[in-house]
C-alpha atoms as a PDB file:
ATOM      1  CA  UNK A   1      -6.267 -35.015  16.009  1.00  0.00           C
ATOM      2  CA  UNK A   2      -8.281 -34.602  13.243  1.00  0.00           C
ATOM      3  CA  UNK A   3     -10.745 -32.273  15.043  1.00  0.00           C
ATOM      4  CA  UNK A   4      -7.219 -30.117  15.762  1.00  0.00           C
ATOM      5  CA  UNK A   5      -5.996 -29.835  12.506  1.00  0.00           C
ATOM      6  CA  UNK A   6      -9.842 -28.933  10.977  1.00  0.00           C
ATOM      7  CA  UNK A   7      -9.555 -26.175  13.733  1.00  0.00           C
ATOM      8  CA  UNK A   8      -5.800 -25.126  12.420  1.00  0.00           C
ATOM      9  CA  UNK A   9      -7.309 -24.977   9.209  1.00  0.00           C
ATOM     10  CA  UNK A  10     -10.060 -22.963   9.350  1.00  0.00           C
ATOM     11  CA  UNK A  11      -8.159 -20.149  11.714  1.00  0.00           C
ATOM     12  CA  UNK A  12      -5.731 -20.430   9.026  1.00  0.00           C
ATOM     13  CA  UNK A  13      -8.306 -19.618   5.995  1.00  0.00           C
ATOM     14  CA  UNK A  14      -9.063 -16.573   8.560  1.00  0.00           C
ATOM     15  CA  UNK A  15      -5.633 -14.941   9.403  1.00  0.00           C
ATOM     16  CA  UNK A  16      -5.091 -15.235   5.728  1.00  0.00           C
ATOM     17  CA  UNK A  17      -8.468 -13.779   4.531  1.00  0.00           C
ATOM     18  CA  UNK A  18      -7.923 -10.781   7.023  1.00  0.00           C
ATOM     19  CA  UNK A  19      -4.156 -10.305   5.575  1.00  0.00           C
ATOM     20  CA  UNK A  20      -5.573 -10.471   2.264  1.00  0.00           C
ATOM     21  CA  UNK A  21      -8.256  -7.921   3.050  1.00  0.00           C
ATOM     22  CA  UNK A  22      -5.718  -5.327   5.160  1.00  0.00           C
ATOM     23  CA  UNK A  23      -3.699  -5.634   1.642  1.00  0.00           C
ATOM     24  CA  UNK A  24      -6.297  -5.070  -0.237  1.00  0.00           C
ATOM     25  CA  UNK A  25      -7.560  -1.518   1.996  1.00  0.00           C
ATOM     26  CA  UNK A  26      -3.866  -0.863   1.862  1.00  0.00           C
ATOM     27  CA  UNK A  27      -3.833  -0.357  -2.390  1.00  0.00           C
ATOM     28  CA  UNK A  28      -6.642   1.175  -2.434  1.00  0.00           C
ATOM     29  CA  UNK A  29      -5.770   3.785   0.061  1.00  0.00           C
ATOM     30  CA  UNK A  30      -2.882   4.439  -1.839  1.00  0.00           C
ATOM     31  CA  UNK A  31      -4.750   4.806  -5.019  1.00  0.00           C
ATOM     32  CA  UNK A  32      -7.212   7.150  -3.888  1.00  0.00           C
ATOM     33  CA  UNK A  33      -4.635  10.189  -3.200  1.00  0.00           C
ATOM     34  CA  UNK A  34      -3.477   9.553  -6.632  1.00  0.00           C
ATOM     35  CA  UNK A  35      -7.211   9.834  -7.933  1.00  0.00           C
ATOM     36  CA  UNK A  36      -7.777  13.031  -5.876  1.00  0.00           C
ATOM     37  CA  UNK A  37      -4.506  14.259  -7.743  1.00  0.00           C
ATOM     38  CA  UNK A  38      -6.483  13.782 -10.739  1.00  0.00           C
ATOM     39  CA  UNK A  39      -9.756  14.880 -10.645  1.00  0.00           C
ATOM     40  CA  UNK A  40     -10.493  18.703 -11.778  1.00  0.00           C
ATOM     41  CA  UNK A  41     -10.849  20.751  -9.244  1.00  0.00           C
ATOM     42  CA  UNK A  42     -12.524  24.341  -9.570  1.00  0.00           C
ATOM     43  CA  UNK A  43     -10.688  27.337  -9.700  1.00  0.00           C
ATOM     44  CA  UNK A  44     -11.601  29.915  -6.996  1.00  0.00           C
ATOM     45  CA  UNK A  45     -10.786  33.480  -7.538  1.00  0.00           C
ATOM     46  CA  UNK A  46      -7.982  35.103  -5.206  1.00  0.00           C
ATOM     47  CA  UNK A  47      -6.748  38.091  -3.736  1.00  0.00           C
ATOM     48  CA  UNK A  48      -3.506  39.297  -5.747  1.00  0.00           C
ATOM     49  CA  UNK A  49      -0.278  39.068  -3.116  1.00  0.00           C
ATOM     50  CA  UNK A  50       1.779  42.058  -2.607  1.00  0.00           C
ATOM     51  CA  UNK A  51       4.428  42.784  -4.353  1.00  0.00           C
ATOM     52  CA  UNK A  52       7.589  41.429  -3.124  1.00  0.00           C
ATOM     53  CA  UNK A  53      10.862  42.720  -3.482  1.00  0.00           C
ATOM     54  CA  UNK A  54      13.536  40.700  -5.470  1.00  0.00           C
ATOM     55  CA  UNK A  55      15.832  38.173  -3.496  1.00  0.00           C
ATOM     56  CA  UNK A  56      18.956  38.703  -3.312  1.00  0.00           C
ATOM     57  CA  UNK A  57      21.836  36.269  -4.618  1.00  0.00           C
ATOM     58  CA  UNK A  58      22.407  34.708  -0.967  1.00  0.00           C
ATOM     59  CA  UNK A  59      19.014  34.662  -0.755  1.00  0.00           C
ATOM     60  CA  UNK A  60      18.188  32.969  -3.999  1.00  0.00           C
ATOM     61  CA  UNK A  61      21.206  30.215  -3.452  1.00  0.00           C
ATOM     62  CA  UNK A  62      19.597  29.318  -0.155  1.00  0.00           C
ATOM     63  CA  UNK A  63      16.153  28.788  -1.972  1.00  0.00           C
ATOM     64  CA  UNK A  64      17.993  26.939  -4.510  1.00  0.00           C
ATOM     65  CA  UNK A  65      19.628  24.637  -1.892  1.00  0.00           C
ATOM     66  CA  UNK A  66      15.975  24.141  -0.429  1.00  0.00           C
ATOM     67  CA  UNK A  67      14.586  23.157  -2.839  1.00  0.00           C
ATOM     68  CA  UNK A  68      17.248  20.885  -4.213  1.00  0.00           C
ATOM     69  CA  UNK A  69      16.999  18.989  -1.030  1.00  0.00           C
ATOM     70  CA  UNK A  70      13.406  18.807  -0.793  1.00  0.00           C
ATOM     71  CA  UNK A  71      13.090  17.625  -4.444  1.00  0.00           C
ATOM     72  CA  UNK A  72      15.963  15.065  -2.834  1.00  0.00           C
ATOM     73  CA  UNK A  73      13.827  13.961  -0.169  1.00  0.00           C
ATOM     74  CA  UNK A  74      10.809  13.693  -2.754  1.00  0.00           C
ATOM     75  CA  UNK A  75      12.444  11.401  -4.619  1.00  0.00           C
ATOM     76  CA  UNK A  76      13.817   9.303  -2.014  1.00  0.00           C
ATOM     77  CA  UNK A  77      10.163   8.963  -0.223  1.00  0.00           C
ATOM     78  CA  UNK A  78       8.766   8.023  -4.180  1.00  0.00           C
ATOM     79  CA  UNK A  79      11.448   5.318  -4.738  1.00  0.00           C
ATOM     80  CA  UNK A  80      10.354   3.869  -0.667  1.00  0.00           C
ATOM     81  CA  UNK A  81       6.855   4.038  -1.288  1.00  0.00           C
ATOM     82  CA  UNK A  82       7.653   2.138  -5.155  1.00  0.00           C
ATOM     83  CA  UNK A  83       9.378  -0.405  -2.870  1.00  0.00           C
ATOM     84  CA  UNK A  84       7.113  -0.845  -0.529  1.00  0.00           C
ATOM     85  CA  UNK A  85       4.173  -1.350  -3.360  1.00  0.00           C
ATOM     86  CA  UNK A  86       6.076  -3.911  -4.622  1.00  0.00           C
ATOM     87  CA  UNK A  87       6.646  -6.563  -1.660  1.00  0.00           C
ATOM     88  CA  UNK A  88       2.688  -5.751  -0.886  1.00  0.00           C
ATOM     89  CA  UNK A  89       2.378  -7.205  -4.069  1.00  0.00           C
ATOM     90  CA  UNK A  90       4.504 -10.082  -4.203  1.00  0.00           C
ATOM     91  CA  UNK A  91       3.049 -10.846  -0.039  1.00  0.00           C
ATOM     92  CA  UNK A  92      -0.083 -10.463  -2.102  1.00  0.00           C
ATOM     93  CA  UNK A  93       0.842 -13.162  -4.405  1.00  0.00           C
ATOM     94  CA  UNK A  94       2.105 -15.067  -1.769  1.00  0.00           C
ATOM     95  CA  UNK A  95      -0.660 -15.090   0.389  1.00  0.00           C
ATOM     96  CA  UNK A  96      -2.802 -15.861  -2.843  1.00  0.00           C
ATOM     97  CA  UNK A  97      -1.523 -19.180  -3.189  1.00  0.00           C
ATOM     98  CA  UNK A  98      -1.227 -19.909   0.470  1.00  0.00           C
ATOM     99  CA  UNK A  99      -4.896 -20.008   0.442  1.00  0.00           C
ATOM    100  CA  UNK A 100      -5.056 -22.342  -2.295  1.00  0.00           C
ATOM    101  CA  UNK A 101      -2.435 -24.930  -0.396  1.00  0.00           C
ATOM    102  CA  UNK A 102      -4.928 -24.387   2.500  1.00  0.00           C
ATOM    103  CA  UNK A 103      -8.365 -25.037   0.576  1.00  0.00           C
ATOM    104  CA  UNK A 104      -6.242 -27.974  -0.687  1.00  0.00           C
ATOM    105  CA  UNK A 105      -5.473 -29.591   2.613  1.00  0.00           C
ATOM    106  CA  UNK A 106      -8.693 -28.403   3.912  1.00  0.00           C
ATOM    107  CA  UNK A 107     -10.629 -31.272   1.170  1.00  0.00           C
ATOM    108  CA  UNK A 108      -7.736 -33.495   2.147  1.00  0.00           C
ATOM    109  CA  UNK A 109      -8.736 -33.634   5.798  1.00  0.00           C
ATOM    110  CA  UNK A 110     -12.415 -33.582   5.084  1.00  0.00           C
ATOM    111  CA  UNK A 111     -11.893 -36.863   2.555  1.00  0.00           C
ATOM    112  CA  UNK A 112      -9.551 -38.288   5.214  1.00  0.00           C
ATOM    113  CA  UNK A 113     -12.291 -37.773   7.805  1.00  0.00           C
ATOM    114  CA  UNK A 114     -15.235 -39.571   5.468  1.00  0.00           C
ATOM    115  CA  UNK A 115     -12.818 -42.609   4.830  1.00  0.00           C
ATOM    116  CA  UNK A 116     -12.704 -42.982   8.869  1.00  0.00           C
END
C-alpha cells in the first residue's frame, strides 16, 4: 500500500511539474509577440503607390462598416485572450499549491514508512 501511494505520489509531482511547465511556455509565448511589437524595427525605403482615385460615398460607408466590424472583432478577440490569461493564472496558482499539498504528503508517507 505504501509502495502504491509513493508511486501515486511521485506521478503526481510529474503531471503537475509538466502542467506547470506547458503554463509556463504558454506566457511566454504570449509575451514574445508583444515584445516583437516593441522592438524598433528599421525602416526600408519603398516604391511610392499610384495614385488612386477618391472613393466614393457608398464606397467610403462600406469601408467604414469594415472597419467598424473588424475593430469589433479586435476587441472581442483582446477581451478572450484577457480572459483566458487570467484562469492560466489562477490554474497557475492553483497548481502552485497543489504541489506543495503533494511535497507535504510526500514527507508524510516517507516518515510513515521509517516509523514501520
Amino acid at each position: 500500500e505504501l509502495d502504491n501511494r509513493k508511486q501515486f505520489i511521485q506521478e503526481t509531482k510529474q503531471y503537475m511539474q509538466n502542467v506547470y511547465d506547458f503554463l509556463s511556455q504558454m506566457r511566454q509565448a504570449k509575451r514574445k509577440p508583444a515584445e516583437a511589437a516593441t522592438t524598433p524595427t528599421a525602416r526600408t525605403p519603398t516604391a511610392r503607390p499610384a495614385p488612386v482615385a477618391k472613393p466614393t460615398p457608398i464606397e467610403q460607408e462600406e469601408r467604414q462598416a469594415k472597419g467598424d466590424y473588424i475593430d469589433n472583432r479586435r476587441q472581442q478577440q483582446t477581451m478572450v485572450v484577457q480572459q483566458q490569461e487570467e484562469i492560466l493564472g489562477d490554474m497557475s496558482e492553483a497548481l502552485g499549491r497543489l504541489q506543495g499539498t503533494v511535497d507535504e504528503i510526500n514527507i508524510e508517507l516517507v516518515k510513515q514508512e521509517d516509523m514501520l
